[in-house]
Protein backbone atom coordinates (compact mmCIF):
# COMPACT_ATOMS: atom_id res chain seq x y z
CA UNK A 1 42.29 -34.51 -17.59
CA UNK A 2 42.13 -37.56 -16.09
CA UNK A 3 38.92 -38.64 -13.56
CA UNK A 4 38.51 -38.50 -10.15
CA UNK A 5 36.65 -41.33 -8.25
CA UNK A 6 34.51 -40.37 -5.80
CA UNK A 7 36.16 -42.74 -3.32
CA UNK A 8 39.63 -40.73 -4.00
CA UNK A 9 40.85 -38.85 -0.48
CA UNK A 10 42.10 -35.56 -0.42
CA UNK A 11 44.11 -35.16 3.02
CA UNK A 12 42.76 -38.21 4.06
CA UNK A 13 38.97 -37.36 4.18
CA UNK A 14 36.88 -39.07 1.34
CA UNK A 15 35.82 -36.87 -1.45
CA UNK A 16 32.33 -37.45 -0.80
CA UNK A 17 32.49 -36.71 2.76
CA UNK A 18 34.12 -32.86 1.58
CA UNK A 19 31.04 -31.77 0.55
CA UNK A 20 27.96 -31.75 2.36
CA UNK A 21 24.32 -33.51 0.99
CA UNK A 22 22.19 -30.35 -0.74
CA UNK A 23 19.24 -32.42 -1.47
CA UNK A 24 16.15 -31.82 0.01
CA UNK A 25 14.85 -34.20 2.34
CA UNK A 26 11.11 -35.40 1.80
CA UNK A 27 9.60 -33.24 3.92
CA UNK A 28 11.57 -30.08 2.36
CA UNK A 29 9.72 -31.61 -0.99
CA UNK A 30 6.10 -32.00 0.91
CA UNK A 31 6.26 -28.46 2.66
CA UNK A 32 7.09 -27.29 -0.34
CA UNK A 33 4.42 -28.35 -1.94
CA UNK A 34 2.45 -27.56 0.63
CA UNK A 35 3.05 -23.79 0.34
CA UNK A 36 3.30 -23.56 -3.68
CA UNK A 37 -0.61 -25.11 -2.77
CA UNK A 38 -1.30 -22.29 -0.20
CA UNK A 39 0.51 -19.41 -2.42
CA UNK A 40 -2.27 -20.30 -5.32
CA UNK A 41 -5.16 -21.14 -3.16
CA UNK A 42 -4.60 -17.38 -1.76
CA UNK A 43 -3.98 -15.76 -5.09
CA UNK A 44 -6.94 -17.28 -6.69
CA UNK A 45 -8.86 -15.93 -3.38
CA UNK A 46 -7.90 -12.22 -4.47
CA UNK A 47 -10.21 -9.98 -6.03
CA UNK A 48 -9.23 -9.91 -9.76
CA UNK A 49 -7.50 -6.70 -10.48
CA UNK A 50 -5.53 -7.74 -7.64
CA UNK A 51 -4.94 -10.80 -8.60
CA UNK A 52 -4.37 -9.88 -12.52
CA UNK A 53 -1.68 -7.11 -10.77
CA UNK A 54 0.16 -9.68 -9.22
CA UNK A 55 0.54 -11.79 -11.67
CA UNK A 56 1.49 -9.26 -14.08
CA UNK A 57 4.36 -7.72 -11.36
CA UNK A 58 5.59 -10.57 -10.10
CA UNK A 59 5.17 -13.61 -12.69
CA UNK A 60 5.35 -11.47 -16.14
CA UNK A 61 8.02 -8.77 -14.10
CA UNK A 62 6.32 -5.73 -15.89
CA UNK A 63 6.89 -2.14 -14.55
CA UNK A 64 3.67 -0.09 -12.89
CA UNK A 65 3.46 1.57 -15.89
CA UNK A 66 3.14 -1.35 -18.21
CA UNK A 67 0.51 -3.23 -16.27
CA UNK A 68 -1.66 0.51 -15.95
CA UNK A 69 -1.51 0.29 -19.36
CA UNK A 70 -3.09 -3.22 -20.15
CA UNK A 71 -5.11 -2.87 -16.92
CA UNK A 72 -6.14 0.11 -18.35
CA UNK A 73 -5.77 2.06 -15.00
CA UNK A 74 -3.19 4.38 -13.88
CA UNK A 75 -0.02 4.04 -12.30
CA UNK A 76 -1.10 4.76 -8.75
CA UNK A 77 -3.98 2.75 -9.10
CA UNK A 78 -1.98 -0.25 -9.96
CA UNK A 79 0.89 0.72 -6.51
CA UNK A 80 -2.58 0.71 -4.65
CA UNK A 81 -4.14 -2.99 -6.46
CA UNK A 82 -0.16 -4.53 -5.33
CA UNK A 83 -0.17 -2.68 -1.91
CA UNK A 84 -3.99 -4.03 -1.31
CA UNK A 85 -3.06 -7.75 -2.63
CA UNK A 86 0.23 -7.77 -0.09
CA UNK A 87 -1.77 -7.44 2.88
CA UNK A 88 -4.56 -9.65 1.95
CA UNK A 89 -1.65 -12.02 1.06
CA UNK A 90 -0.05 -11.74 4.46
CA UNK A 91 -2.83 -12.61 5.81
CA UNK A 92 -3.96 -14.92 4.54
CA UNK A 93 -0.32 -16.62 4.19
CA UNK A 94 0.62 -15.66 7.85
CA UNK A 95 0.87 -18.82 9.19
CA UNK A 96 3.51 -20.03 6.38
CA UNK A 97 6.13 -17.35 8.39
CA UNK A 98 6.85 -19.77 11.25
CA UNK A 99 7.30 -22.47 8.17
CA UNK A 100 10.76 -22.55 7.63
CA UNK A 101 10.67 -19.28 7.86
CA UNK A 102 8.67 -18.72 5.09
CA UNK A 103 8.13 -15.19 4.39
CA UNK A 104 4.81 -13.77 2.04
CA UNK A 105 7.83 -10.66 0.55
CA UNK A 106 9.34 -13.99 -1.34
CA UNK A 107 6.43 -13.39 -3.57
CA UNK A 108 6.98 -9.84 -3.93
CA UNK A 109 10.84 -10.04 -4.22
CA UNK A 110 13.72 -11.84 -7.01
């Protein structure tokens, strides 16, 4: 298969031209950074057994019963820790959601 140079046309338009830039600009980068600083600033601000819910649900993706189980609480009690930590989340993340359209569920959500 032989090479293609990015300076080749297809229908007269330049290869390169065919397919748009992806890369995020510099202030993609810094308002990224900006909210990865936010997202742990709040985190660390949650109670523990919040916080150690979380973590375990979203970062480790264990089920309810899994993280009762090395939380050593039940299953309910660990839907009311994750339901507790959303709101204080939203909260405290709330004014992220005009931030290219930044939404606090992102955490909560693959």
């Amino acid at each position: 298969m032989a090479c293609v140079s990015p300076l080749r046309t297809i229908d007269d338009r330049r290869v390169e031209d065919t397919y748009p830039d992806v890369s995020p600009t510099a202030e993609d980068l810094l308002l990224s950074k900006e909210q990865t600083r936010q997202i742990s600033e709040a985190l660390q601000s949650l109670p523990e057994n919040q916080r150690m819910a979380v973590i375990l649900k979203r970062y480790d993706d264990l089920r309810y019963e899994e993280i009762a189980r090395l939380m050593g609480c039940s299953v309910s009690a660990v839907e009311s820790l994750l339901v507790r930590a959303k709101k204080a989340l939203q909260q405290k993340l709330s004014k992220l959601q005009n931030d290219r359209r930044f939404l606090v569920r992102e955490l909560f959500n693959r």
